[in-house]
N, C-alpha and C. Protein backbone atom coordinates (compact mmCIF):
# COMPACT_ATOMS: atom_id res chain seq x y z
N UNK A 1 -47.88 -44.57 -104.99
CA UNK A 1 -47.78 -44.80 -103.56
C UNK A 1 -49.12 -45.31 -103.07
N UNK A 2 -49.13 -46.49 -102.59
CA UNK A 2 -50.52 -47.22 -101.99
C UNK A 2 -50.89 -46.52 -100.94
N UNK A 3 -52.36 -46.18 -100.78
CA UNK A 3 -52.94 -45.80 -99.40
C UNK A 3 -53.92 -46.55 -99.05
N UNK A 4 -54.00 -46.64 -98.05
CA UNK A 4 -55.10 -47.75 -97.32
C UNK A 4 -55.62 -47.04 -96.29
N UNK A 5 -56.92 -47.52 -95.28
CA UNK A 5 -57.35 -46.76 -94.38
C UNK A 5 -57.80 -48.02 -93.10
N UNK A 6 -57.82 -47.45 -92.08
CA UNK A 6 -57.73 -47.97 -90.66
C UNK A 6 -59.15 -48.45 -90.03
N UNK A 7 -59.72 -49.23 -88.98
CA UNK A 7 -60.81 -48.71 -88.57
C UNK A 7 -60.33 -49.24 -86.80
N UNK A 8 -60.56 -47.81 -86.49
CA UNK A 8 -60.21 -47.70 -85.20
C UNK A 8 -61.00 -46.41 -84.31
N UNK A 9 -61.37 -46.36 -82.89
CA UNK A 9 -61.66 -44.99 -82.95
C UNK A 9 -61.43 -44.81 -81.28
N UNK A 10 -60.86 -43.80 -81.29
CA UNK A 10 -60.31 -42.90 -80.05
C UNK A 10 -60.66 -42.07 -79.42
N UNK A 11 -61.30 -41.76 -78.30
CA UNK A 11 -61.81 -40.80 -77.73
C UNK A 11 -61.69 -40.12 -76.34
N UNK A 12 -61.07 -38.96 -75.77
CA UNK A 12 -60.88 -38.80 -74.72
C UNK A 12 -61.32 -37.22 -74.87
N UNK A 13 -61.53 -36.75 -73.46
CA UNK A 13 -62.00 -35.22 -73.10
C UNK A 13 -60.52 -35.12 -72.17
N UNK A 14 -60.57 -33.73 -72.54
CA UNK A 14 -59.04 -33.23 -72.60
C UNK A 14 -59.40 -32.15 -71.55
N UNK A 15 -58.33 -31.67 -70.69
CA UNK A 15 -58.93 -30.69 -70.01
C UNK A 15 -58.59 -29.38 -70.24
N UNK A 16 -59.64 -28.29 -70.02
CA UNK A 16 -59.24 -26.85 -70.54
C UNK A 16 -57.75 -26.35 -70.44
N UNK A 17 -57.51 -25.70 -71.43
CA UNK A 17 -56.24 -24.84 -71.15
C UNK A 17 -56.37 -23.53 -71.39
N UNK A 18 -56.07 -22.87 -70.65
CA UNK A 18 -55.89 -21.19 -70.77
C UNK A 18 -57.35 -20.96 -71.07
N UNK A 19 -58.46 -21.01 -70.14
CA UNK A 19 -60.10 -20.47 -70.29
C UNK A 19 -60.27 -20.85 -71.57
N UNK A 20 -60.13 -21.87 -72.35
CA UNK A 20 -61.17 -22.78 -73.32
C UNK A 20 -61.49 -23.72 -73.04
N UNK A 21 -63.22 -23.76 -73.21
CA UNK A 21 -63.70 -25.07 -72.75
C UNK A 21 -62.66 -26.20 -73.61
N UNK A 22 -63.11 -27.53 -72.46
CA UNK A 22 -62.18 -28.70 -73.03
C UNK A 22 -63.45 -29.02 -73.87
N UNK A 23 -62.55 -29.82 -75.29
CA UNK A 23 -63.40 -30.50 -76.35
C UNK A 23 -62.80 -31.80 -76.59
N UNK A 24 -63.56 -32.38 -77.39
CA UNK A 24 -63.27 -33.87 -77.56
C UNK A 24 -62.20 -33.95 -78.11
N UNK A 25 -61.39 -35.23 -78.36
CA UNK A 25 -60.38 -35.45 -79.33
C UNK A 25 -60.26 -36.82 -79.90
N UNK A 26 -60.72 -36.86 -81.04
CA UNK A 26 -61.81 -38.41 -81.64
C UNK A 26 -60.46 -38.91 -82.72
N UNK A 27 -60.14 -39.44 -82.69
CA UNK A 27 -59.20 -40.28 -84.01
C UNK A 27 -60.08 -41.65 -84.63
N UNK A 28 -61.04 -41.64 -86.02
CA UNK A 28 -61.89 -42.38 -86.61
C UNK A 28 -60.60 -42.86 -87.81
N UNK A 29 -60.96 -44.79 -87.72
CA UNK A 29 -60.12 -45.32 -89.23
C UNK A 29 -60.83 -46.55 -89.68
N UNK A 30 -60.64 -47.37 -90.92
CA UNK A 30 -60.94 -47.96 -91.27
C UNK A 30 -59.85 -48.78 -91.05
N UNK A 31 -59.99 -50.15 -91.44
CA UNK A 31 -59.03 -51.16 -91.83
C UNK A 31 -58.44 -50.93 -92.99
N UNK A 32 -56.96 -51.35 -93.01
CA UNK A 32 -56.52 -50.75 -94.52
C UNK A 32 -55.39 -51.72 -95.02
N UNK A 33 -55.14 -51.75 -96.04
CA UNK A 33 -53.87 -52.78 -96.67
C UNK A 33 -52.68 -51.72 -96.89
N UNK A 34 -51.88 -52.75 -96.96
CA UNK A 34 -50.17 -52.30 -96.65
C UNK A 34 -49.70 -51.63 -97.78
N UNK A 35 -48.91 -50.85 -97.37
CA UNK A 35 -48.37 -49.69 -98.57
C UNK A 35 -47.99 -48.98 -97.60
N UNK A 36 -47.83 -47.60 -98.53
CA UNK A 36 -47.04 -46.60 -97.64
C UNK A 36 -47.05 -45.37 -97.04
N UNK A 37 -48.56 -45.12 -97.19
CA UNK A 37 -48.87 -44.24 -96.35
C UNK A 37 -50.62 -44.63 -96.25
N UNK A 38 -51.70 -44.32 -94.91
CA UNK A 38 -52.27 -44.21 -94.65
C UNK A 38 -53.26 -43.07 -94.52
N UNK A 39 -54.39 -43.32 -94.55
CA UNK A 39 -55.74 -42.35 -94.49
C UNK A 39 -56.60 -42.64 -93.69
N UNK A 40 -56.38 -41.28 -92.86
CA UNK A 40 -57.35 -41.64 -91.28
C UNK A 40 -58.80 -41.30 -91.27
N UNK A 41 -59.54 -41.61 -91.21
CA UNK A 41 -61.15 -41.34 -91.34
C UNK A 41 -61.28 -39.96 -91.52
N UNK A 42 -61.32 -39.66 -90.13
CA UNK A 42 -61.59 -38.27 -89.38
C UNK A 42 -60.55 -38.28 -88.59
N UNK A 43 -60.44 -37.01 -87.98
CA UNK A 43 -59.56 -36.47 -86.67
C UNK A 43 -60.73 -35.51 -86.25
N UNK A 44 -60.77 -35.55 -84.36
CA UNK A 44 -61.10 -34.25 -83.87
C UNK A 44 -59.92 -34.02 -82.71
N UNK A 45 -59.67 -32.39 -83.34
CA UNK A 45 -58.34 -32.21 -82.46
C UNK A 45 -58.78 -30.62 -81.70
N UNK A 46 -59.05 -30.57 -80.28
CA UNK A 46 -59.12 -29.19 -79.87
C UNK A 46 -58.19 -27.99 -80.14
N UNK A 47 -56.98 -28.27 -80.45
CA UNK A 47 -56.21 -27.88 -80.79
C UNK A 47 -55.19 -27.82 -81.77
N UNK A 48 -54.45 -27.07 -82.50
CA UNK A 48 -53.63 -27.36 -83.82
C UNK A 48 -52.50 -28.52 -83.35
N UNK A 49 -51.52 -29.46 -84.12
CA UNK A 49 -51.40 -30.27 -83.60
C UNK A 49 -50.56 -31.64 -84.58
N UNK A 50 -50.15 -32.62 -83.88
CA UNK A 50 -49.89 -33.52 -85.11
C UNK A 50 -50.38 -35.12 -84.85
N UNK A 51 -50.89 -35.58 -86.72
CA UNK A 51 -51.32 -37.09 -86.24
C UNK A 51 -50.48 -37.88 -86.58
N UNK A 52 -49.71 -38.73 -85.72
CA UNK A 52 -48.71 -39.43 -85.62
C UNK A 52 -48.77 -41.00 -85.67
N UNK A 53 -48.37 -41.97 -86.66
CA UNK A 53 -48.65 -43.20 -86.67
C UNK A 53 -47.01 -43.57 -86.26
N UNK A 54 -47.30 -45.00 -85.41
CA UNK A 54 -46.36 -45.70 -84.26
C UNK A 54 -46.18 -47.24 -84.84
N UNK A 55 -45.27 -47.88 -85.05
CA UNK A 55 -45.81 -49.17 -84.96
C UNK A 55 -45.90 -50.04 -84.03
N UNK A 56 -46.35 -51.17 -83.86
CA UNK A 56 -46.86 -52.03 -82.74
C UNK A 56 -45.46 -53.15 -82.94
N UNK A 57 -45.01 -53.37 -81.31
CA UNK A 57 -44.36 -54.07 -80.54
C UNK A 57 -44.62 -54.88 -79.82
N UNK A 58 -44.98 -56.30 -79.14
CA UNK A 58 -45.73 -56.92 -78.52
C UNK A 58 -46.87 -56.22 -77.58
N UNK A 59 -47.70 -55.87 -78.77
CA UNK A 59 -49.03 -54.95 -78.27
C UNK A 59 -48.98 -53.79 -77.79
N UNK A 60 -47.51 -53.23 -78.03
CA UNK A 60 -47.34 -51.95 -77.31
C UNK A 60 -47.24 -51.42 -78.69
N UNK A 61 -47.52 -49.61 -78.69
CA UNK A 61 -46.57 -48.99 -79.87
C UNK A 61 -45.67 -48.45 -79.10
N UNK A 62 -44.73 -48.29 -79.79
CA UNK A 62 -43.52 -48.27 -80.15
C UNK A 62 -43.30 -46.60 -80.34
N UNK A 63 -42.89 -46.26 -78.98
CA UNK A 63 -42.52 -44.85 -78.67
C UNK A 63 -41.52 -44.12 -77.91
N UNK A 64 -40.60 -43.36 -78.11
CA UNK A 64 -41.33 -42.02 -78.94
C UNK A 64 -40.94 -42.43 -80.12
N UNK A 65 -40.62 -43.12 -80.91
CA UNK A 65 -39.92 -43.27 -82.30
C UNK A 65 -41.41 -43.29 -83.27
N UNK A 66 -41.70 -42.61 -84.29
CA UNK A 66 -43.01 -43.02 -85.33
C UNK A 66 -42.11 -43.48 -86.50
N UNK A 67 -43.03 -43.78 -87.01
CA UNK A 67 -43.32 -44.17 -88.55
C UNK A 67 -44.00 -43.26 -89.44
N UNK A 68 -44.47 -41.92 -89.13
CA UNK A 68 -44.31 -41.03 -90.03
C UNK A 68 -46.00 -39.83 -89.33
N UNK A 69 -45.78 -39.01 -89.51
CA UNK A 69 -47.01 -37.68 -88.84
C UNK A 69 -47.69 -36.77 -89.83
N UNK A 70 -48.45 -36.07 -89.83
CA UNK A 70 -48.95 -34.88 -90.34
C UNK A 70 -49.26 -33.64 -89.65
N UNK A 71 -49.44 -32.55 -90.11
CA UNK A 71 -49.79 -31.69 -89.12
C UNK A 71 -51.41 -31.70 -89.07
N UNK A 72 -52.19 -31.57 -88.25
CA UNK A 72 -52.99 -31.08 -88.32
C UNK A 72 -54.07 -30.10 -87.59
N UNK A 73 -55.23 -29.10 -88.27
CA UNK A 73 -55.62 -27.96 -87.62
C UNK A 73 -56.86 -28.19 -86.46
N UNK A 74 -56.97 -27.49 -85.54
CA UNK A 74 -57.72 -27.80 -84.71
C UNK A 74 -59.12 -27.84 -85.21
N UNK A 75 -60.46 -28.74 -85.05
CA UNK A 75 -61.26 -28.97 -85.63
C UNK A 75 -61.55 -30.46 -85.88
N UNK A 76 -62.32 -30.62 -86.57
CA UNK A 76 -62.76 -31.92 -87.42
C UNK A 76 -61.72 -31.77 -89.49
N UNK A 77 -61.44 -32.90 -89.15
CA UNK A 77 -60.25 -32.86 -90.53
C UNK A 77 -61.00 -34.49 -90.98
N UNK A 78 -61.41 -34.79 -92.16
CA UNK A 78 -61.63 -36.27 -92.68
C UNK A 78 -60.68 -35.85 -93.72
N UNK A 79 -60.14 -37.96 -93.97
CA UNK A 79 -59.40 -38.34 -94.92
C UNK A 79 -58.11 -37.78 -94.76
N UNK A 80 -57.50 -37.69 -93.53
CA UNK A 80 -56.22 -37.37 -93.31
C UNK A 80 -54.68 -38.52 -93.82
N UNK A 81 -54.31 -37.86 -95.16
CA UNK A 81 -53.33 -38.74 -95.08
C UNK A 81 -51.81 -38.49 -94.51
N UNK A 82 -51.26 -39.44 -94.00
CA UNK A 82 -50.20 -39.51 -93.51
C UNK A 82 -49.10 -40.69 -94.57
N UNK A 83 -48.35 -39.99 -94.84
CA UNK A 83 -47.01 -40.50 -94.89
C UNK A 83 -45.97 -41.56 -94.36
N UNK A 84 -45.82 -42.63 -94.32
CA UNK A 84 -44.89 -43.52 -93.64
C UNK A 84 -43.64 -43.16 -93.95
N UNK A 85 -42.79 -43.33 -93.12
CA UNK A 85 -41.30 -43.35 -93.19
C UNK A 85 -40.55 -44.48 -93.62
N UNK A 86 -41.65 -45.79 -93.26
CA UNK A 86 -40.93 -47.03 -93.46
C UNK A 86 -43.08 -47.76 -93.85
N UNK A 87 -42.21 -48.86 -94.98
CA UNK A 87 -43.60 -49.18 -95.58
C UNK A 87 -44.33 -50.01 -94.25
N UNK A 88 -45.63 -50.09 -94.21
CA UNK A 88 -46.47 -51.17 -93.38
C UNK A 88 -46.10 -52.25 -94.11
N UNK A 89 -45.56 -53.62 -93.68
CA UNK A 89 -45.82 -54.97 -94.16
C UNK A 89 -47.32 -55.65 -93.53
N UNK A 90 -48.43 -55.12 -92.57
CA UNK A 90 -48.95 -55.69 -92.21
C UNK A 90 -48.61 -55.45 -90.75
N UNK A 91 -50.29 -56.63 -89.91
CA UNK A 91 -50.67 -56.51 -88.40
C UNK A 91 -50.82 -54.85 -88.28
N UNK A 92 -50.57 -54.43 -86.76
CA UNK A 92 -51.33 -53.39 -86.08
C UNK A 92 -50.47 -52.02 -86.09
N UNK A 93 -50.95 -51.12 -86.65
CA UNK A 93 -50.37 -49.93 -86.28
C UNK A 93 -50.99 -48.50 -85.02
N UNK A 94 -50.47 -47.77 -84.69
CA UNK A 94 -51.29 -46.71 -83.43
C UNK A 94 -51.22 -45.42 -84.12
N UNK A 95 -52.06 -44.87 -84.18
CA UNK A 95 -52.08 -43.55 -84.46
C UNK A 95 -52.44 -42.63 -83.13
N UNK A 96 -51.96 -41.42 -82.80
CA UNK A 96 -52.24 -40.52 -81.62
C UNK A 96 -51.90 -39.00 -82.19
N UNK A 97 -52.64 -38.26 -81.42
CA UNK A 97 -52.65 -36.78 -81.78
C UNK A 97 -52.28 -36.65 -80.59
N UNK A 98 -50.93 -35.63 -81.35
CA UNK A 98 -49.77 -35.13 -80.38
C UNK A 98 -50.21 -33.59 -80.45
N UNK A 99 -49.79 -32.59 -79.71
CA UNK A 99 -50.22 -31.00 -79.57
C UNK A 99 -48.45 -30.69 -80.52
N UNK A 100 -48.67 -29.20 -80.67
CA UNK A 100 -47.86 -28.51 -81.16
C UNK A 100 -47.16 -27.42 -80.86
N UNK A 101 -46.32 -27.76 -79.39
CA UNK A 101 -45.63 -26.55 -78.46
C UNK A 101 -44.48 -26.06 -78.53
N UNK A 102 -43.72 -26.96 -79.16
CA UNK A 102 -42.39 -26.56 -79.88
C UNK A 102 -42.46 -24.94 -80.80
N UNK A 103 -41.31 -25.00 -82.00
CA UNK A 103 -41.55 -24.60 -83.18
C UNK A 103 -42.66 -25.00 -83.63
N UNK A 104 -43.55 -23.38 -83.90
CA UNK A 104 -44.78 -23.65 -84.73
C UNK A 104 -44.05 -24.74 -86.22
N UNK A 105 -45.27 -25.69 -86.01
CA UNK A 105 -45.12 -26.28 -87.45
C UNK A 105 -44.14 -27.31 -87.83
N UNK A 106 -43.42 -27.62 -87.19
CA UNK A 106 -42.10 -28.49 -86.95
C UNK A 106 -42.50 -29.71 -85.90
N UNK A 107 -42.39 -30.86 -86.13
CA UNK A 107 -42.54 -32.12 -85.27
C UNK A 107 -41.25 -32.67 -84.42
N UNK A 108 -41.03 -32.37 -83.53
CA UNK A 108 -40.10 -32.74 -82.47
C UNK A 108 -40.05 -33.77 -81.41
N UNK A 109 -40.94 -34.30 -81.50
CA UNK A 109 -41.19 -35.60 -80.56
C UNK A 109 -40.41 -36.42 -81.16
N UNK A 110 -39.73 -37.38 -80.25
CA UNK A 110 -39.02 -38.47 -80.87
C UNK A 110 -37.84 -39.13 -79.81
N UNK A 111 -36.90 -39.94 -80.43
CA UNK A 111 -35.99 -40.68 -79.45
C UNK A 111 -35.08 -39.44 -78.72
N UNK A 112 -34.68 -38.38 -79.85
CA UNK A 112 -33.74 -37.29 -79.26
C UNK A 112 -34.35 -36.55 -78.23
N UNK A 113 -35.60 -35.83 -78.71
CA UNK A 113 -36.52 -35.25 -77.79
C UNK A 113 -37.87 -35.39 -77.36
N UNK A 114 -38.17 -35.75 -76.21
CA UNK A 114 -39.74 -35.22 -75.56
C UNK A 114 -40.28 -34.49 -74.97
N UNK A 115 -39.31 -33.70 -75.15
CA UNK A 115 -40.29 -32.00 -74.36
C UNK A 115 -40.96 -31.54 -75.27
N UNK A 116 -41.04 -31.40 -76.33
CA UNK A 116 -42.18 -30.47 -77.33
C UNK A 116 -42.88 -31.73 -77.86
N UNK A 117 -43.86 -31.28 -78.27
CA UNK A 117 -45.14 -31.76 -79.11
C UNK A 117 -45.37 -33.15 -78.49
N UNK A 118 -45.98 -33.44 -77.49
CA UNK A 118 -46.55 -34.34 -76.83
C UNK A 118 -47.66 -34.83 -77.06
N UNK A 119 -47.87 -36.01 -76.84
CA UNK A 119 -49.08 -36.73 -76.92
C UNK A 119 -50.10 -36.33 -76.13
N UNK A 120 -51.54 -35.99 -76.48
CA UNK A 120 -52.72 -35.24 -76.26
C UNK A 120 -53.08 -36.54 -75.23
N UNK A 121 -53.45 -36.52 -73.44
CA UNK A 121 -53.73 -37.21 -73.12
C UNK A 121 -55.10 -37.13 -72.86
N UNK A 122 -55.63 -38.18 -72.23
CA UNK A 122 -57.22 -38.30 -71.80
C UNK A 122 -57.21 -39.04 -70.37
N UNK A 123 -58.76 -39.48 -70.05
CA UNK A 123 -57.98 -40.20 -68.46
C UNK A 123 -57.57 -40.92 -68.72
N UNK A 124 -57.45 -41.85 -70.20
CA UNK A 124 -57.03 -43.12 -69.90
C UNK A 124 -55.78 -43.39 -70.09
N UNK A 125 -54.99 -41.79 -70.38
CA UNK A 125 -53.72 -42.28 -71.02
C UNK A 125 -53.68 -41.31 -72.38
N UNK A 126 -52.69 -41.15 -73.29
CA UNK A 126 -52.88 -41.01 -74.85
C UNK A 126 -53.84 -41.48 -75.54
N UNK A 127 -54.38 -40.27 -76.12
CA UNK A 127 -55.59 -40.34 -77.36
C UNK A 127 -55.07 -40.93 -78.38
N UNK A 128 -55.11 -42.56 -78.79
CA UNK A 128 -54.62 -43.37 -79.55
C UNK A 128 -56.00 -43.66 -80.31
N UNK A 129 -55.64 -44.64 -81.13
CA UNK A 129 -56.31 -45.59 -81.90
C UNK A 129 -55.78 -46.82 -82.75
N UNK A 130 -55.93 -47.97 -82.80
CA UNK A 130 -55.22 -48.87 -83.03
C UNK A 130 -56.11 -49.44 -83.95
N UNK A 131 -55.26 -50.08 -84.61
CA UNK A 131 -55.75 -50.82 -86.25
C UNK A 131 -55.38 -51.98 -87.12
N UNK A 132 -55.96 -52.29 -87.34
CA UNK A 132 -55.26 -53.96 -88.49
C UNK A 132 -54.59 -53.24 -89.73
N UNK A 133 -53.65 -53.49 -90.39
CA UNK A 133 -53.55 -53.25 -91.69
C UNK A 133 -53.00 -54.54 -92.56
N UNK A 134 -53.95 -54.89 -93.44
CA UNK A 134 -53.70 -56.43 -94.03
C UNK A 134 -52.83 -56.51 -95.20
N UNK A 135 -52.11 -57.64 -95.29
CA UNK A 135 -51.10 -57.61 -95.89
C UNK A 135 -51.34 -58.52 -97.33
C-alpha cells in the first residue's frame, strides 16, 4: 500500500471548553504522491478526536462525505497515517480535525449524520489544511 505525505499547515485557536485553557490546533504535511493512504506531518489536537481527509471539488472539499479518518489523541501526534477509502489519483486533497462527541471511538460524521464528531473550528472556519498530491 503506497503512502505519500502532504505539505500543508493549519492553524486556529479554539475556544475553551468546560475551564480548559484553549490550545492550538496545527495540522503540518508535506506534498505527497498518489496511492492509498497518506501521512500527515504532525497534528496538534486540544482534544481527543479524528483526522479526516476530504477530497477537493472545484476548490471546495467535499463534505460531509471523506475519503477516509483516523482517530487521534489529544496532543502533538507526528507521522499520522490515514487510510483512504478510495485511492488519490492526484491534484488537492483537505485534511481537518474533527472532535469526538458521539460514541467514544467511533466516527460518525458523514452524509447520514452531522451531529456527532464535528469539525474543530477556528475564526476562520474549520481547522483544515490543503495539499497537492502528484500523480
Amino acid at each position: 500500500m503506497p503512502l505519500f505525505k502532504a505539505f500543508a499547515t493549519a492553524v486556529a485557536l479554539v475556544p475553551a471548553a468546560a475551564g480548559i485553557a484553549a490550545a492550538e490546533n496545527v495540522i503540518s504535511a508535506d506534498q505527497q504522491e498518489f496511492g492509498q493512504s497518506v501521512i500527515i506531518q504532525s497534528v496538534t489536537a486540544e482534544q481527543d478526536g479524528w483526522l479526516v481527509m476530504h477530497a477537493v471539488q472545484d476548490g471546495q472539499a467535499v463534505v460531509p462525505a471523506s475519503i477516509g479518518h483516523t482517530y487521534i489523541k489529544a496532543g502533538t501526534t507526528e507521522n499520522v497515517a490515514v487510510a483512504l477509502t478510495e485511492p488519490s489519483e492526484g491534484g488537492p486533497l483537505v485534511v481537518m480535525i474533527h472532535v469526538d462527541d458521539g460514541e467514544a471511538g467511533v466516527y460518525e460524521f458523514g452524509p447520514d449524520s452531522t451531529e456527532h464528531d464535528k469539525p474543530v473550528m477556528g475564526d476562520d472556519g474549520p481547522v483544515v489544511a490543503k495539499f497537492e498530491v502528484a500523480n
